[in-house]
Protein backbone atom coordinates (compact mmCIF):
# COMPACT_ATOMS: atom_id res chain seq x y z
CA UNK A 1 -225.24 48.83 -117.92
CA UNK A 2 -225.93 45.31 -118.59
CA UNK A 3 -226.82 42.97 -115.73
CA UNK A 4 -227.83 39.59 -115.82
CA UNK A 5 -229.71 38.59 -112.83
CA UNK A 6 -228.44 35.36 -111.00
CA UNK A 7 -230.02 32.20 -112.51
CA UNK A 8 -231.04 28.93 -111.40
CA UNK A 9 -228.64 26.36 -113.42
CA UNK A 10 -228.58 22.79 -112.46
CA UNK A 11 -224.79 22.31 -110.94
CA UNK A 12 -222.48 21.52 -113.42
CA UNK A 13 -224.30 22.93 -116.40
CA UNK A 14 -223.20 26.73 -115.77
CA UNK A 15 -223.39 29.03 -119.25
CA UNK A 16 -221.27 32.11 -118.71
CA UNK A 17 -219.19 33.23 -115.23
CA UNK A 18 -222.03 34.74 -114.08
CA UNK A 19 -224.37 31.31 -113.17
CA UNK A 20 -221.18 30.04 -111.61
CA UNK A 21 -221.97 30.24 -107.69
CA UNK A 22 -218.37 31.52 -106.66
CA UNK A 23 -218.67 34.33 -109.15
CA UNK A 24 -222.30 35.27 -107.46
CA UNK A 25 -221.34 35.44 -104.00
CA UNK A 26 -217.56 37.20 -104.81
CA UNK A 27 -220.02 39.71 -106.75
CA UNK A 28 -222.35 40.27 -103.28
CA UNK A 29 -219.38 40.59 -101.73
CA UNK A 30 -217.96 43.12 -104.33
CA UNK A 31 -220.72 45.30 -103.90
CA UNK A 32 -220.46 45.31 -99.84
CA UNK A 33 -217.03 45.90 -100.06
CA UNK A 34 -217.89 49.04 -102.34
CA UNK A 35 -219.92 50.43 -99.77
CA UNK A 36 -217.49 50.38 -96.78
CA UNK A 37 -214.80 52.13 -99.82
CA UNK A 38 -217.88 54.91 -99.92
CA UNK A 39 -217.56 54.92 -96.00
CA UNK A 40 -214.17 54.81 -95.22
CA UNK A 41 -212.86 59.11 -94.06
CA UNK A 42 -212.13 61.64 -97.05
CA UNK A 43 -208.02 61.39 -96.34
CA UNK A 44 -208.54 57.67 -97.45
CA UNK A 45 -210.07 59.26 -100.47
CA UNK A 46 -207.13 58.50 -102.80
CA UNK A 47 -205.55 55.85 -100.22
CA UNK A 48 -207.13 53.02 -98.94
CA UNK A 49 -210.55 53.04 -100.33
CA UNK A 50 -209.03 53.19 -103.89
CA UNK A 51 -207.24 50.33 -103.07
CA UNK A 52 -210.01 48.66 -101.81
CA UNK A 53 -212.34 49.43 -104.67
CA UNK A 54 -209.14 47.67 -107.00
CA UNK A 55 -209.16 44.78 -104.96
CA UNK A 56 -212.39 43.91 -104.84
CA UNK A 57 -212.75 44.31 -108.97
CA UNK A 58 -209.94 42.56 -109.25
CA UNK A 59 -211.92 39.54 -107.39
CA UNK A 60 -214.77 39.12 -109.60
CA UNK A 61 -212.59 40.06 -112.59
CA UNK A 62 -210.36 37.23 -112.48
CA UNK A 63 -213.39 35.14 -111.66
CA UNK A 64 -214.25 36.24 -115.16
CA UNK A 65 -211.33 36.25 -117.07
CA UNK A 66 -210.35 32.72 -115.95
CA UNK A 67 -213.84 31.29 -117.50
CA UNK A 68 -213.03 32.55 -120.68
CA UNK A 69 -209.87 30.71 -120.86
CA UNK A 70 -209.89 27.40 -122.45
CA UNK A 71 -207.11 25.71 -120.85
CA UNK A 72 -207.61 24.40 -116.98
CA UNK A 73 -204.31 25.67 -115.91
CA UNK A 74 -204.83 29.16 -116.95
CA UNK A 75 -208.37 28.78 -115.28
CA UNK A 76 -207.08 27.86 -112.47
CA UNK A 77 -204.00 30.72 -112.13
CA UNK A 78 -207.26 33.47 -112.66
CA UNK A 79 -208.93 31.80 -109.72
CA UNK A 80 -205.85 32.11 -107.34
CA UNK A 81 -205.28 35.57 -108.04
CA UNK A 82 -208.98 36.31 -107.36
CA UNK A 83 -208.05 34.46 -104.21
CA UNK A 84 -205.10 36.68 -103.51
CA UNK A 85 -207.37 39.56 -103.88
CA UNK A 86 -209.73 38.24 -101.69
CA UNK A 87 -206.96 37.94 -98.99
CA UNK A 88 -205.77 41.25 -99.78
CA UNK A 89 -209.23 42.56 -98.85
CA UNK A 90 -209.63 40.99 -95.86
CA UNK A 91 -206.49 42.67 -94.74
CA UNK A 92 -207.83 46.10 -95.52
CA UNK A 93 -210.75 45.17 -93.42
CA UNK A 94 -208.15 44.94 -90.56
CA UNK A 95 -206.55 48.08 -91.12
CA UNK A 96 -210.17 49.63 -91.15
CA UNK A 97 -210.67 48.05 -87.50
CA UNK A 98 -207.17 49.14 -86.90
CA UNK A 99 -207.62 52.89 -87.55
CA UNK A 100 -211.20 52.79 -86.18
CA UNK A 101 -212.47 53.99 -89.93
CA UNK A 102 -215.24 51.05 -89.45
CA UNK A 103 -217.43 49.47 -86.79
CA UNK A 104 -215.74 45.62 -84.77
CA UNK A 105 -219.04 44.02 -85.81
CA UNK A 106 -219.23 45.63 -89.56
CA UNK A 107 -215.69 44.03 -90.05
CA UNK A 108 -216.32 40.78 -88.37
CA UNK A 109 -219.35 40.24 -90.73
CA UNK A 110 -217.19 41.34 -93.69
CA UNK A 111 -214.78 39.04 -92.80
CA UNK A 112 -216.89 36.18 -92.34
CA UNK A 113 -218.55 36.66 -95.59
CA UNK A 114 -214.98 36.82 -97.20
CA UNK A 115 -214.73 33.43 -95.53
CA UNK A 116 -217.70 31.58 -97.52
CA UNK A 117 -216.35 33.20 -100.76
CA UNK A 118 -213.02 31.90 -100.11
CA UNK A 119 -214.64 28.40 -99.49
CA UNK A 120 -216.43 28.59 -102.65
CA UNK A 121 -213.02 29.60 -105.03
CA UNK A 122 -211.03 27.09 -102.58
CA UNK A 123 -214.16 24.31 -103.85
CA UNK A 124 -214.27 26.01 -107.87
CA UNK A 125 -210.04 25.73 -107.28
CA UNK A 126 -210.40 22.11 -106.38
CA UNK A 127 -213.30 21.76 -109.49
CA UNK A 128 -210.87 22.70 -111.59
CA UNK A 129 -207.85 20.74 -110.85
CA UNK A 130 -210.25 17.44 -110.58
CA UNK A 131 -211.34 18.55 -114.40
CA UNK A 132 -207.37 19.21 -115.35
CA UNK A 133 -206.41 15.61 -114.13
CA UNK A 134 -208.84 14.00 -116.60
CA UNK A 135 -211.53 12.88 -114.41
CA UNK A 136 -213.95 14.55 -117.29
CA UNK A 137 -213.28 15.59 -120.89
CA UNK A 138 -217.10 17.73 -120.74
CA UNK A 139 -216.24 21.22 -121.78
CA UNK A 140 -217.47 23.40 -119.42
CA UNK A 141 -218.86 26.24 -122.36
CA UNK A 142 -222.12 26.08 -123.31
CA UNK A 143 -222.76 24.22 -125.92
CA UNK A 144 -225.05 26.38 -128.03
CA UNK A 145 -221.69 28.16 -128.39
CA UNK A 146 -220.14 25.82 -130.59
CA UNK A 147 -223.35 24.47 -132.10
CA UNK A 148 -222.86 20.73 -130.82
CA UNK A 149 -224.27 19.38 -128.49
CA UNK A 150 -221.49 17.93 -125.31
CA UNK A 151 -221.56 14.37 -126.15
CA UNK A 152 -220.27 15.31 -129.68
CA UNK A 153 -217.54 17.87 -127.96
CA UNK A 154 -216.26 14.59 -125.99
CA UNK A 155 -216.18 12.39 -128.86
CA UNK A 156 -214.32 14.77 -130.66
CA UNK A 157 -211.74 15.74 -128.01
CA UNK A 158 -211.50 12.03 -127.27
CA UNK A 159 -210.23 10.79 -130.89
CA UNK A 160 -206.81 10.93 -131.51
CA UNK A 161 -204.95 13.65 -133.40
């Protein structure tokens, strides 16, 4: 399977979802959340760990889908539902500690990792409503994707229709 290792992209000049910060850190936190599903009791089999394995897709998947939307709003809408999920999550951390399925300190580190990811779509939420109120007409997609370079993007989406 294909996997692009983080890179090192100047802020503001992300490529894809995947040099986007919030997406990198909702991914490491994917991946931890994966392995407490793969520890959680076999009756929790079908239950809770499946629901925790949807959740936690669900987070990096709307992180995703909301990049490869062109309009802010819809952008924006991705990013709170990858925020829901991330809330969702943290509450199946606390029925873990609830039924005992995982150690205090395992689920207080979980949970304060959850916490920096939900800083970082809170911040990308707050990038994105800044860009939606005109404070920039720069198109956040790479320019080698349309061929022009992102002075010529602005000029263009600046002229009237």
């Amino acid at each position: 399977m294909y996997s692009k290792p983080p890179s090192k992209v100047p802020a503001g000049n992300f490529q894809t979802f995947e040099d986007l910060k919030v997406y990198q850190e909702a991914r490491e936190f994917r991946k931890a959340i994966y392995a407490v599903a793969r520890r959680l009791p076999d009756c929790e089999k079908f239950g809770l760990a499946s629901q925790v394995r949807r959740a936690a897709v669900s987070l990096t998947n709307n992180i995703a889908e909301g990049h490869g939307r062109f309009h802010y709003l819809d952008q924006i809408k991705f990013t709170l539902q990858a925020r829901g999920s991330l809330l969702e999550l943290i509450d199946d951390l606390n029925i873990c500690a609830d039924e005992n399925d995982l150690p205090a300190d395992t689920v207080l580190n979980l949970k304060q990792r959850a916490s920096q990811v939900h800083q970082l779509i809170n911040g990308y939420i707050r990038y994105l409503r800044a860009r939606k109120t005109g404070e920039s007409l720069a198109l956040h997609e790479a320019s080698s994707a349309h061929g022009l370079p992102d002075e010529d993007l602005d000029a263009i989406l600046a002229e009237p229709i």
